[in-house]
Protein backbone atom coordinates (compact mmCIF):
# COMPACT_ATOMS: atom_id res chain seq x y z
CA UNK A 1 -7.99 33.36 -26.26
CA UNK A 2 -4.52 35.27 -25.68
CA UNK A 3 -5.23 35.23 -22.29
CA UNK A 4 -5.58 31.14 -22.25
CA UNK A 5 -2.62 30.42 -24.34
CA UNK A 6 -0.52 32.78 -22.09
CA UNK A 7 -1.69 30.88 -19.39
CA UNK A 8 -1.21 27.43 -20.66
CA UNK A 9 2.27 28.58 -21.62
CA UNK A 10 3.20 29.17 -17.93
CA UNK A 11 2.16 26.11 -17.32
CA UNK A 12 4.58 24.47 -20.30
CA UNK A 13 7.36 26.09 -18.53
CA UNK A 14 6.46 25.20 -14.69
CA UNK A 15 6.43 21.84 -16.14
CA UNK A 16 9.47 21.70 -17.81
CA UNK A 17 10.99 23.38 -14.60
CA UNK A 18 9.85 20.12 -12.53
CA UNK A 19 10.98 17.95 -14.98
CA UNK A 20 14.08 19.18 -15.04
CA UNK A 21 14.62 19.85 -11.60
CA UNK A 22 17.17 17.67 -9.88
CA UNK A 23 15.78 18.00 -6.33
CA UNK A 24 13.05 20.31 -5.00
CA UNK A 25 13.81 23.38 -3.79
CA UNK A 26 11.72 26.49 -1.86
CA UNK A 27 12.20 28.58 -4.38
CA UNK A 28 10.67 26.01 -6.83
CA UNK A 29 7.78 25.01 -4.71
CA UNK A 30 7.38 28.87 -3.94
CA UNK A 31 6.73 29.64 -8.08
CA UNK A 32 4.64 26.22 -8.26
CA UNK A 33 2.66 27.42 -5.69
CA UNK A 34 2.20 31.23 -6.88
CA UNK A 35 1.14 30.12 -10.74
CA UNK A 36 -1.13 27.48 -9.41
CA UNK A 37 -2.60 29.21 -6.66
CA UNK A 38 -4.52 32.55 -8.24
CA UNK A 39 -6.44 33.14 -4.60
CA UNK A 40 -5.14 35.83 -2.07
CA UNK A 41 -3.01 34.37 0.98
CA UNK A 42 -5.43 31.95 2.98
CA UNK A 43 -4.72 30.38 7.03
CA UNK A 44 -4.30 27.25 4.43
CA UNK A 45 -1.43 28.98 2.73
CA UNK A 46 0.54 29.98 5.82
CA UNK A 47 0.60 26.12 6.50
CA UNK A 48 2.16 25.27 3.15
CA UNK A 49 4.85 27.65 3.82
CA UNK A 50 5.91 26.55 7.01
CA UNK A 51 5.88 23.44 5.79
CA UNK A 52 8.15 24.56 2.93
CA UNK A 53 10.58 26.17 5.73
CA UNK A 54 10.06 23.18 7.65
CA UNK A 55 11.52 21.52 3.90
CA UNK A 56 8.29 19.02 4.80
CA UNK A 57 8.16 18.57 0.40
CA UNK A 58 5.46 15.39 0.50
CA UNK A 59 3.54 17.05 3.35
CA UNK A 60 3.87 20.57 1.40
CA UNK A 61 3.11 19.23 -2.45
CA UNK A 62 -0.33 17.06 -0.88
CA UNK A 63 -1.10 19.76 1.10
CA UNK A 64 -0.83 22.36 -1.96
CA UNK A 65 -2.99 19.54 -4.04
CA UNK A 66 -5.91 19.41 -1.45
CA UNK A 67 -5.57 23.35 -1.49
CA UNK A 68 -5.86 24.11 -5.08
CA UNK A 69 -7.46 20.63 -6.75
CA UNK A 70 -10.70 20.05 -4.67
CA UNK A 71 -12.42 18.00 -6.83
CA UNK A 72 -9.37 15.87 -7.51
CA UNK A 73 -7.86 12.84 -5.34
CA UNK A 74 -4.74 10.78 -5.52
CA UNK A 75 -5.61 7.92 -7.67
CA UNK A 76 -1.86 6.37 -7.71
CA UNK A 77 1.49 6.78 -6.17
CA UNK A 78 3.95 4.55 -7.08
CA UNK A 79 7.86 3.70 -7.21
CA UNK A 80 8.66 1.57 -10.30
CA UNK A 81 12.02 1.69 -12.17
CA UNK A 82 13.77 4.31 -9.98
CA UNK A 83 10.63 6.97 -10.36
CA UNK A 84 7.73 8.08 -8.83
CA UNK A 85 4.81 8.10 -10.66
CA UNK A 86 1.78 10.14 -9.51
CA UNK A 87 -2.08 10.55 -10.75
CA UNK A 88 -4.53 12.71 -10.23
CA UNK A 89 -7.99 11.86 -10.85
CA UNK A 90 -11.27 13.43 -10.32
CA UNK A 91 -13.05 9.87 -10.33
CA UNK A 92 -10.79 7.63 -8.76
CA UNK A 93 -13.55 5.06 -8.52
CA UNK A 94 -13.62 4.76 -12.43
CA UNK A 95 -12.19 1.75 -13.93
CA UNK A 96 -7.88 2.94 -14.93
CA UNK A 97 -9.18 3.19 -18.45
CA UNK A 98 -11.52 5.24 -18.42
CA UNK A 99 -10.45 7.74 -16.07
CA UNK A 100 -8.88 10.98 -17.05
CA UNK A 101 -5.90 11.62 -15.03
CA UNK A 102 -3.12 14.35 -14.32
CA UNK A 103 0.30 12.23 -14.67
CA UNK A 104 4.18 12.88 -13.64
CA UNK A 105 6.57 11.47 -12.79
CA UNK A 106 9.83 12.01 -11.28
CA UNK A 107 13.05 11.15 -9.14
CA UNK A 108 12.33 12.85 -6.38
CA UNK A 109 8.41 12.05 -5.17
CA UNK A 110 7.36 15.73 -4.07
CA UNK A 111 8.24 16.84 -7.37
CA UNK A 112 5.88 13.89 -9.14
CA UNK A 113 3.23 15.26 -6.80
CA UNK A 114 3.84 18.65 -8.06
CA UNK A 115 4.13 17.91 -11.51
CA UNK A 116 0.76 15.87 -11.60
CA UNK A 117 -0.99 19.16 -10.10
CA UNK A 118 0.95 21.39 -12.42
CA UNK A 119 -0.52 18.78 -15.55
CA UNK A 120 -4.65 19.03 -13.85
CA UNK A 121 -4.19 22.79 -13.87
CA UNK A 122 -3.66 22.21 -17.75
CA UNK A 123 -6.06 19.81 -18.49
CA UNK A 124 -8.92 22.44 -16.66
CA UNK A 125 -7.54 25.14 -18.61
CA UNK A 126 -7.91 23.22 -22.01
CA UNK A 127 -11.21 22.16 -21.04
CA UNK A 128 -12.47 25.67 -20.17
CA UNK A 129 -11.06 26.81 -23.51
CA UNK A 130 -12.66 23.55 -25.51
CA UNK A 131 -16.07 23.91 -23.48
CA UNK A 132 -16.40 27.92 -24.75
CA UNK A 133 -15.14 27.21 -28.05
CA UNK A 134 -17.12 24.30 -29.01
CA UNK A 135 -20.16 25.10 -27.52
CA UNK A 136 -22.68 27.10 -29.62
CA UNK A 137 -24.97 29.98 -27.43
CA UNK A 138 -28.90 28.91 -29.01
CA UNK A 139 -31.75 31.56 -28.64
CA UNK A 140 -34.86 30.21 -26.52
CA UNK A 141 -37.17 29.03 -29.14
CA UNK A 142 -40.56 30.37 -29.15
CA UNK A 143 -44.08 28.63 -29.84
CA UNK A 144 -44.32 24.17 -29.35
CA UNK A 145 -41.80 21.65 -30.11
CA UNK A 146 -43.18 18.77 -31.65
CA UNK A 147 -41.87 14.99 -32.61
CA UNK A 148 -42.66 13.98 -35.98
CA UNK A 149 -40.98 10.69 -35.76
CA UNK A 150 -42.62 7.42 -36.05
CA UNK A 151 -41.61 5.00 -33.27
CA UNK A 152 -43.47 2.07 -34.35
């Protein structure tokens, strides 16, 4: 449980950090990428980071999503009111409503994007946590089941 709430607390402060953050910068994408990204350095890594010296941010925060989110897709990306707004969705075919996204938005799109994967990082963690917590371990039973209710 430490170990969760540790982890879901470095993902509080990467958010804040995007929220905050007035443009992107390598350094920022660099600490996104190294608290979201728990695997050892991949041929799919090396591209991210010369797109981040290349300062390619939308090509380097998608790129970074498809990496580390593979079950997720972009559901929205939108400019509305001087922001970017970004969603992350693991059914994008599900009606708006009933979908659970990953939301953020920003200024400045890349850091939306990155915001939106920093927020799906913390909704898996919660439900990881929720699913062992809530979830009671049952013994095989032994012998027949039988249904003593009366359908008619």
């Amino acid at each position: 449980m430490l170990l969760n709430l540790e982890h879901e607390g470095r993902f509080d402060v990467l958010s804040d950090k995007l929220r905050l953050a007035p443009a992107l910068t390598a350094a920022l994408f660099s600490d996104v990428k190294i608290r979201t990204n728990p695997h050892s350095p991949t041929v799919r890594t090396d591209r991210i980071d010369q797109l981040i010296r290349a300062r390619a941010w939308n090509d380097a925060a998608f790129a970074l999503v498809e990496l580390e989110l593979l079950a997720w897709k972009l559901r929205r990306l939108a400019y509305e009111d001087g922001e970017w707004h970004c969603s992350l969705s693991r059914q994008p075919n599900l009606p708006a409503a009933l979908d659970d996204t990953a939301h953020a938005s920003h200024e400045v799109m890349p850091l939306a994007i990155l915001g939106a994967l920093v927020e799906a990082h913390r909704g898996m963690s919660a439900t990881r946590r929720i699913s062992f917590q809530t979830v009671p371990r049952a013994r095989a039973a032994s012998g027949y089941a039988v249904c003593c209710d009366n359908f008619s």
